[in-house]
N, C-alpha and C. Protein backbone atom coordinates (compact mmCIF):
# COMPACT_ATOMS: atom_id res chain seq x y z
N UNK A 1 -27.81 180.40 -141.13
CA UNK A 1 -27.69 178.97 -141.28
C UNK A 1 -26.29 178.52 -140.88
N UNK A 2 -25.55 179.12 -141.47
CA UNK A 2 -23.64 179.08 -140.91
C UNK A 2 -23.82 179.05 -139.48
N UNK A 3 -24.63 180.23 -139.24
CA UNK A 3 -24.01 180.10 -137.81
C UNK A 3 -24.76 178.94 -136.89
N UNK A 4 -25.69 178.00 -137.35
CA UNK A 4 -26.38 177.26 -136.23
C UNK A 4 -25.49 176.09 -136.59
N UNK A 5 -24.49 175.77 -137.91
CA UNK A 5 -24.02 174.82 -138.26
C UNK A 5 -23.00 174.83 -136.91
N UNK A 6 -22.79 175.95 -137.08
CA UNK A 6 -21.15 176.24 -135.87
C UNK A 6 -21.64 175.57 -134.73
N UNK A 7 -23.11 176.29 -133.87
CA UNK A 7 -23.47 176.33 -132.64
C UNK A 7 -23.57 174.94 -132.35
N UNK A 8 -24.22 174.36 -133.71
CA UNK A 8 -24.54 172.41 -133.23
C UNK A 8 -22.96 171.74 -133.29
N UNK A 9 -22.04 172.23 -133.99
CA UNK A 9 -20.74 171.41 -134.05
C UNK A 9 -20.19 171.40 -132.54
N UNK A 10 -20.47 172.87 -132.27
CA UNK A 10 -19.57 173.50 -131.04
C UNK A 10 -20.12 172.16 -129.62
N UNK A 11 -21.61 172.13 -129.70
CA UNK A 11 -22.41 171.56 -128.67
C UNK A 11 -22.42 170.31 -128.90
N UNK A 12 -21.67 169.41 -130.12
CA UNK A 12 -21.87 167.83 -129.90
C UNK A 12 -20.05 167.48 -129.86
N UNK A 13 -18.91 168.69 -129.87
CA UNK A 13 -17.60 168.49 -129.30
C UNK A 13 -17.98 168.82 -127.73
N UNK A 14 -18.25 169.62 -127.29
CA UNK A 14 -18.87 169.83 -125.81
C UNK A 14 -19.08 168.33 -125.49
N UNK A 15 -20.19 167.73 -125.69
CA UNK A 15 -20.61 166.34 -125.67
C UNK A 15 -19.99 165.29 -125.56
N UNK A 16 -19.45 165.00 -126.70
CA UNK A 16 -18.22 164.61 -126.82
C UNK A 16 -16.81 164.34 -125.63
N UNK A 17 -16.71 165.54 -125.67
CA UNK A 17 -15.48 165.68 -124.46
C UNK A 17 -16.24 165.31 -123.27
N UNK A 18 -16.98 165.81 -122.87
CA UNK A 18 -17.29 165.75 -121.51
C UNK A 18 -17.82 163.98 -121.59
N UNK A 19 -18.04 162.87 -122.49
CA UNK A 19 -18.55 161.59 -122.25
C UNK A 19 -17.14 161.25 -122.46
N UNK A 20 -16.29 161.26 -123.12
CA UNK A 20 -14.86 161.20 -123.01
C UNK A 20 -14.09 160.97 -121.54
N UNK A 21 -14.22 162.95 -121.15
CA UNK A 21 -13.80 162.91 -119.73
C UNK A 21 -14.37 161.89 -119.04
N UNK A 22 -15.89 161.51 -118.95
CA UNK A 22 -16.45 160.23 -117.85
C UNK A 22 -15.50 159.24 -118.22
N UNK A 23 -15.78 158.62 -119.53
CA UNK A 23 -15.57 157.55 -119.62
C UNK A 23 -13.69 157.36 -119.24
N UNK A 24 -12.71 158.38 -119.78
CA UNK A 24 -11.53 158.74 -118.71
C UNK A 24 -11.42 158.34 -117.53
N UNK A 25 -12.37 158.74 -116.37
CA UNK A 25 -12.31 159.27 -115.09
C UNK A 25 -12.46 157.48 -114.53
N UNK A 26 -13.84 157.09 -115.30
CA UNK A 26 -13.99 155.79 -115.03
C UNK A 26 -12.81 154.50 -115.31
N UNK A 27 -12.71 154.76 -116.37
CA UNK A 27 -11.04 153.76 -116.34
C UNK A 27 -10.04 153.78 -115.80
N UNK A 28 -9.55 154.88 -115.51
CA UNK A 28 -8.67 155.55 -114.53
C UNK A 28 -8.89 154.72 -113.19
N UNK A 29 -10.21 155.17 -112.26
CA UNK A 29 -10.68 154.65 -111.34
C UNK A 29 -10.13 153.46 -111.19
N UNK A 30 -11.10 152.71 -112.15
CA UNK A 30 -10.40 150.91 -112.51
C UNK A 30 -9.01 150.57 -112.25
N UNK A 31 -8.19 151.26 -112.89
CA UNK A 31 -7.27 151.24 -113.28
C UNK A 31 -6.07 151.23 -111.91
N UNK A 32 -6.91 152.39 -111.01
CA UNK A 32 -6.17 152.69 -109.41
C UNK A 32 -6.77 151.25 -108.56
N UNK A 33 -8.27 151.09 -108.56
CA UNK A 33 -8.99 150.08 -108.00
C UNK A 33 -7.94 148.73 -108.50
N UNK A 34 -7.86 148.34 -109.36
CA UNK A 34 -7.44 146.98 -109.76
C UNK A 34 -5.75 146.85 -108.89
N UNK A 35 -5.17 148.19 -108.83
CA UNK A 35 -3.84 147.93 -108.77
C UNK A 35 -3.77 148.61 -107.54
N UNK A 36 -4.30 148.82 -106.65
CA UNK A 36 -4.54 148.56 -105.17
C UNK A 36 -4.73 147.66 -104.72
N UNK A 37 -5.83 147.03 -105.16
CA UNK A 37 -6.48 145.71 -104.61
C UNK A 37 -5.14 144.26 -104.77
N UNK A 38 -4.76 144.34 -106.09
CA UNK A 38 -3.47 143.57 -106.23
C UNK A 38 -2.31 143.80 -105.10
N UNK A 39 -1.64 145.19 -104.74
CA UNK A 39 -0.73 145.03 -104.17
C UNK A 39 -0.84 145.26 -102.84
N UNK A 40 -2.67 145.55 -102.72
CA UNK A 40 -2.82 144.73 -101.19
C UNK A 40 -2.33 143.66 -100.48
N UNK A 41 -2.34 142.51 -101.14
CA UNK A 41 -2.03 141.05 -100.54
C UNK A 41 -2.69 140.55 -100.25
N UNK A 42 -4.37 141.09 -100.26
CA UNK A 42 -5.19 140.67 -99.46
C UNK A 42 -6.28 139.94 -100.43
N UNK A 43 -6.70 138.25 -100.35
CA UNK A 43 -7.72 137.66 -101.19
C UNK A 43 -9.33 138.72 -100.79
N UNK A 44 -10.15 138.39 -101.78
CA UNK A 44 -11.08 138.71 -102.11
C UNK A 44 -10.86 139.96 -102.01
N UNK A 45 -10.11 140.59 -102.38
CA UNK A 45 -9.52 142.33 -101.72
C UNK A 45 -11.48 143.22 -102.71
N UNK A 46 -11.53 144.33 -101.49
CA UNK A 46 -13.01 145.22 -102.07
C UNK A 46 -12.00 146.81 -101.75
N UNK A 47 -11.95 147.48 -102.82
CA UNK A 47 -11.85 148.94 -102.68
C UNK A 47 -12.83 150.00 -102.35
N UNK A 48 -12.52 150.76 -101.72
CA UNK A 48 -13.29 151.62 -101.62
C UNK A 48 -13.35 152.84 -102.51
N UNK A 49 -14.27 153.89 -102.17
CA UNK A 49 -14.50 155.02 -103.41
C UNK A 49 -13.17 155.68 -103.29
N UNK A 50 -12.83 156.19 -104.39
CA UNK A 50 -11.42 156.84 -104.20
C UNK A 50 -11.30 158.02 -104.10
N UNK A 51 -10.41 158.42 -103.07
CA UNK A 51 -10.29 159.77 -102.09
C UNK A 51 -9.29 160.63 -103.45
N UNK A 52 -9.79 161.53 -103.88
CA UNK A 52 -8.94 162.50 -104.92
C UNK A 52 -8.46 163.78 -104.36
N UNK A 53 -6.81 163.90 -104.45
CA UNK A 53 -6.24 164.70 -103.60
C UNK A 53 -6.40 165.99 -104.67
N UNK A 54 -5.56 167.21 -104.43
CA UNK A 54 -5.60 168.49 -105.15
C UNK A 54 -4.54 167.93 -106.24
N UNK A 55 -4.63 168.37 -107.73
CA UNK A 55 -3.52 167.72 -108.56
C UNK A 55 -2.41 167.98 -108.12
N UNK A 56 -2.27 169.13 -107.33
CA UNK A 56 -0.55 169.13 -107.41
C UNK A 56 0.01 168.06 -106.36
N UNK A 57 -0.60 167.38 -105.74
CA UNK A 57 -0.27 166.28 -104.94
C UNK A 57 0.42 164.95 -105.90
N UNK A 58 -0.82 164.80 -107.27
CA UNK A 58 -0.64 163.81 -108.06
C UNK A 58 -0.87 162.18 -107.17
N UNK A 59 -1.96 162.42 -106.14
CA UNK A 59 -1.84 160.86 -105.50
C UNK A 59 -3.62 160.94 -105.12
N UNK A 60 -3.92 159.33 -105.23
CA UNK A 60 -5.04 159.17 -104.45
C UNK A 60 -5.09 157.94 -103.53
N UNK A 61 -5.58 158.23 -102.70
CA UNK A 61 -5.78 157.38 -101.78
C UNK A 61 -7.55 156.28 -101.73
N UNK A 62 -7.55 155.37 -101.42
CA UNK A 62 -8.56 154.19 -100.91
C UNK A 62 -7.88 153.30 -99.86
N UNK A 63 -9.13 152.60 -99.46
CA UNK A 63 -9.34 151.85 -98.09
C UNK A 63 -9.44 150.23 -98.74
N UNK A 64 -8.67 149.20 -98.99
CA UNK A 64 -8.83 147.80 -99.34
C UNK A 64 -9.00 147.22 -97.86
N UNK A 65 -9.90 146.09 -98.22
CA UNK A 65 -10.52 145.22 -97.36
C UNK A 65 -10.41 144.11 -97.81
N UNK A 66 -10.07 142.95 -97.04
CA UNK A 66 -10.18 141.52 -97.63
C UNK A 66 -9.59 140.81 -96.86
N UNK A 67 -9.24 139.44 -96.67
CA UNK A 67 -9.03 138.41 -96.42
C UNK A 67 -7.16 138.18 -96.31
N UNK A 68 -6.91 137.72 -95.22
CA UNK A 68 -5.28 137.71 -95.39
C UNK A 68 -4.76 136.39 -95.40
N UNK A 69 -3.94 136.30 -96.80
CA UNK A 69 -3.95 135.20 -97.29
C UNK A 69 -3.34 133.58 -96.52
N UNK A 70 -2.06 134.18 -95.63
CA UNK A 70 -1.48 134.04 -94.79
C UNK A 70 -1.99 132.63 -93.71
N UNK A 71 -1.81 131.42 -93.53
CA UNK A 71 -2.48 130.26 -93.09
C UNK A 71 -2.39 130.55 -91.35
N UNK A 72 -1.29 130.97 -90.96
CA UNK A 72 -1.40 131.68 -89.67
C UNK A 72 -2.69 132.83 -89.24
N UNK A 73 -3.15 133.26 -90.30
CA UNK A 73 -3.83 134.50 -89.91
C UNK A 73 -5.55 133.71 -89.64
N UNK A 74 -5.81 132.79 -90.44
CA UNK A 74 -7.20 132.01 -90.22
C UNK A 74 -8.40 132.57 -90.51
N UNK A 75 -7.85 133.23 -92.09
CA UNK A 75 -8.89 134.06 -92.62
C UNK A 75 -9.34 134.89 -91.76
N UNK A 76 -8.36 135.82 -91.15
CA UNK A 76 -8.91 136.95 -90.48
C UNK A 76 -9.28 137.88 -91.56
N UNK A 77 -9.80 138.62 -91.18
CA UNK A 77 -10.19 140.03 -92.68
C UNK A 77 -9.00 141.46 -92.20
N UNK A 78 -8.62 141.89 -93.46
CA UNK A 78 -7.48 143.07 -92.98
C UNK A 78 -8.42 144.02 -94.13
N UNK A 79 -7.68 145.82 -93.57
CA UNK A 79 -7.68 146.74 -94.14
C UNK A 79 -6.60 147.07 -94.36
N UNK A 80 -6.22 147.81 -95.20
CA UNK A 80 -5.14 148.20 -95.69
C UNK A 80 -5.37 149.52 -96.43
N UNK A 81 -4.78 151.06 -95.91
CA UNK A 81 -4.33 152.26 -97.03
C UNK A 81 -3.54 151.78 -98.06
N UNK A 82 -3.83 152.52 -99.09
CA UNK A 82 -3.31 151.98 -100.63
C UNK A 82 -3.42 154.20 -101.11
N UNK A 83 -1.79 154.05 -101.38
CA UNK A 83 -1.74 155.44 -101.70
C UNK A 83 -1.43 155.00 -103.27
N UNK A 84 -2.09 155.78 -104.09
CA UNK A 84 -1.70 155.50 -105.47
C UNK A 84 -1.20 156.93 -106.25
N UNK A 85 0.51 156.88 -106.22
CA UNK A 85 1.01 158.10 -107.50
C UNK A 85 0.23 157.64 -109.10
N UNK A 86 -0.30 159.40 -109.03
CA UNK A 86 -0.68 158.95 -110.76
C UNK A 86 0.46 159.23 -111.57
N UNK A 87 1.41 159.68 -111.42
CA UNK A 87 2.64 160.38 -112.09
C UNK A 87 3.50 159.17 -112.62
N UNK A 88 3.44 157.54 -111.43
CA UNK A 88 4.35 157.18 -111.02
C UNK A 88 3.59 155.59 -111.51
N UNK A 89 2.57 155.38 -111.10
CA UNK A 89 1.47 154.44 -110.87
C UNK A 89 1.95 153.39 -109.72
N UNK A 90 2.58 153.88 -108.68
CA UNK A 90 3.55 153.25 -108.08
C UNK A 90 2.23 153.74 -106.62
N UNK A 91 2.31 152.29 -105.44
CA UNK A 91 1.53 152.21 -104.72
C UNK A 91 2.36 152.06 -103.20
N UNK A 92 1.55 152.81 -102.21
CA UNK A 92 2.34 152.10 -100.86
C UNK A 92 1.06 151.93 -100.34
N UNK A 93 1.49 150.78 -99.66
CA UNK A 93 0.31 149.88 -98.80
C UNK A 93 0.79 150.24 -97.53
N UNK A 94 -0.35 149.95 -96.10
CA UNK A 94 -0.06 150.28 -94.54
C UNK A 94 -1.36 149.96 -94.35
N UNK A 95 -0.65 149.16 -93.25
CA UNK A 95 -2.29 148.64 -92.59
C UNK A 95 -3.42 149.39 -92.08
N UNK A 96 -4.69 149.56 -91.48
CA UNK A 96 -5.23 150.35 -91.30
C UNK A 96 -6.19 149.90 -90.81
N UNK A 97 -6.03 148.88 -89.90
CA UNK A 97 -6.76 148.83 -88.72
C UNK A 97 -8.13 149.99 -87.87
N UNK A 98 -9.14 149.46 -88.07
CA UNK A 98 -9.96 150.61 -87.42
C UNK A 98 -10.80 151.16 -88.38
N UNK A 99 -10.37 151.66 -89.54
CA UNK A 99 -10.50 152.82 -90.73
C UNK A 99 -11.85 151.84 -91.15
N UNK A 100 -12.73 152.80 -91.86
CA UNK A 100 -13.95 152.50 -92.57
C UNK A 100 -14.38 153.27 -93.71
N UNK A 101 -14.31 152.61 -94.95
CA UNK A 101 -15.16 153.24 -96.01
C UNK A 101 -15.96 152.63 -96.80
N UNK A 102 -17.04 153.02 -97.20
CA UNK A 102 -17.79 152.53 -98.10
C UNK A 102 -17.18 152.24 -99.50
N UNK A 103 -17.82 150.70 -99.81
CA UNK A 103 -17.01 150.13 -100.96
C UNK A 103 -17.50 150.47 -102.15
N UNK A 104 -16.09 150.84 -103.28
CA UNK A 104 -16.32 151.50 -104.81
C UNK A 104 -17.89 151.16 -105.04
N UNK A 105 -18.61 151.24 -106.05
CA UNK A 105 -19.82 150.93 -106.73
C UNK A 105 -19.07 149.97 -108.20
């Protein structure tokens, strides 16, 4: 009886962590998405799925798309690379003309 008490504790911390980790991974996401899209520059800015480097890099990369705000530009649409340090939460933007990715979900 002890021991199935253990086996069910063991398997609903398992549970646990791992809806944890999602729900982590997902805010995080947000978290890179929102603050890309901001220091894009770009109105209606759309992110794309985010490119996850090896940790020891500590950076991920996405593709923003949107509208340049700019009255000269005449609502042309821009892309823009958006490198995001997780260490740092610190972003560099570069245009990116050409580039294509399918946008976050």
């Amino acid at each position: 009886m002890r021991a199935l008490a253990i086996a069910l504790s063991l398997m609903l911390a398992t549970t646990a962590a791992h809806a944890s980790s999602d729900e982590a991974q997902a805010q995080f996401s947000l978290a890179v998405a929102e603050t890309c899209a901001a220091s894009s520059g770009l109105d209606h800015a759309r992110v794309s799925e985010l490119i996850l480097f090896d940790d020891t890099l500590n950076k991920v990369a996405t593709l923003v798309t949107g509208i340049y705000p700019q009255p000269f530009m005449k609502g042309a649409t821009g892309k823009v690379l958006c490198i995001y340090d997780k260490l740092t939460r610190k972003t560099w933007i570069d245009e990116a003309t050409g580039w294509s990715a399918p946008d976050m979900l």
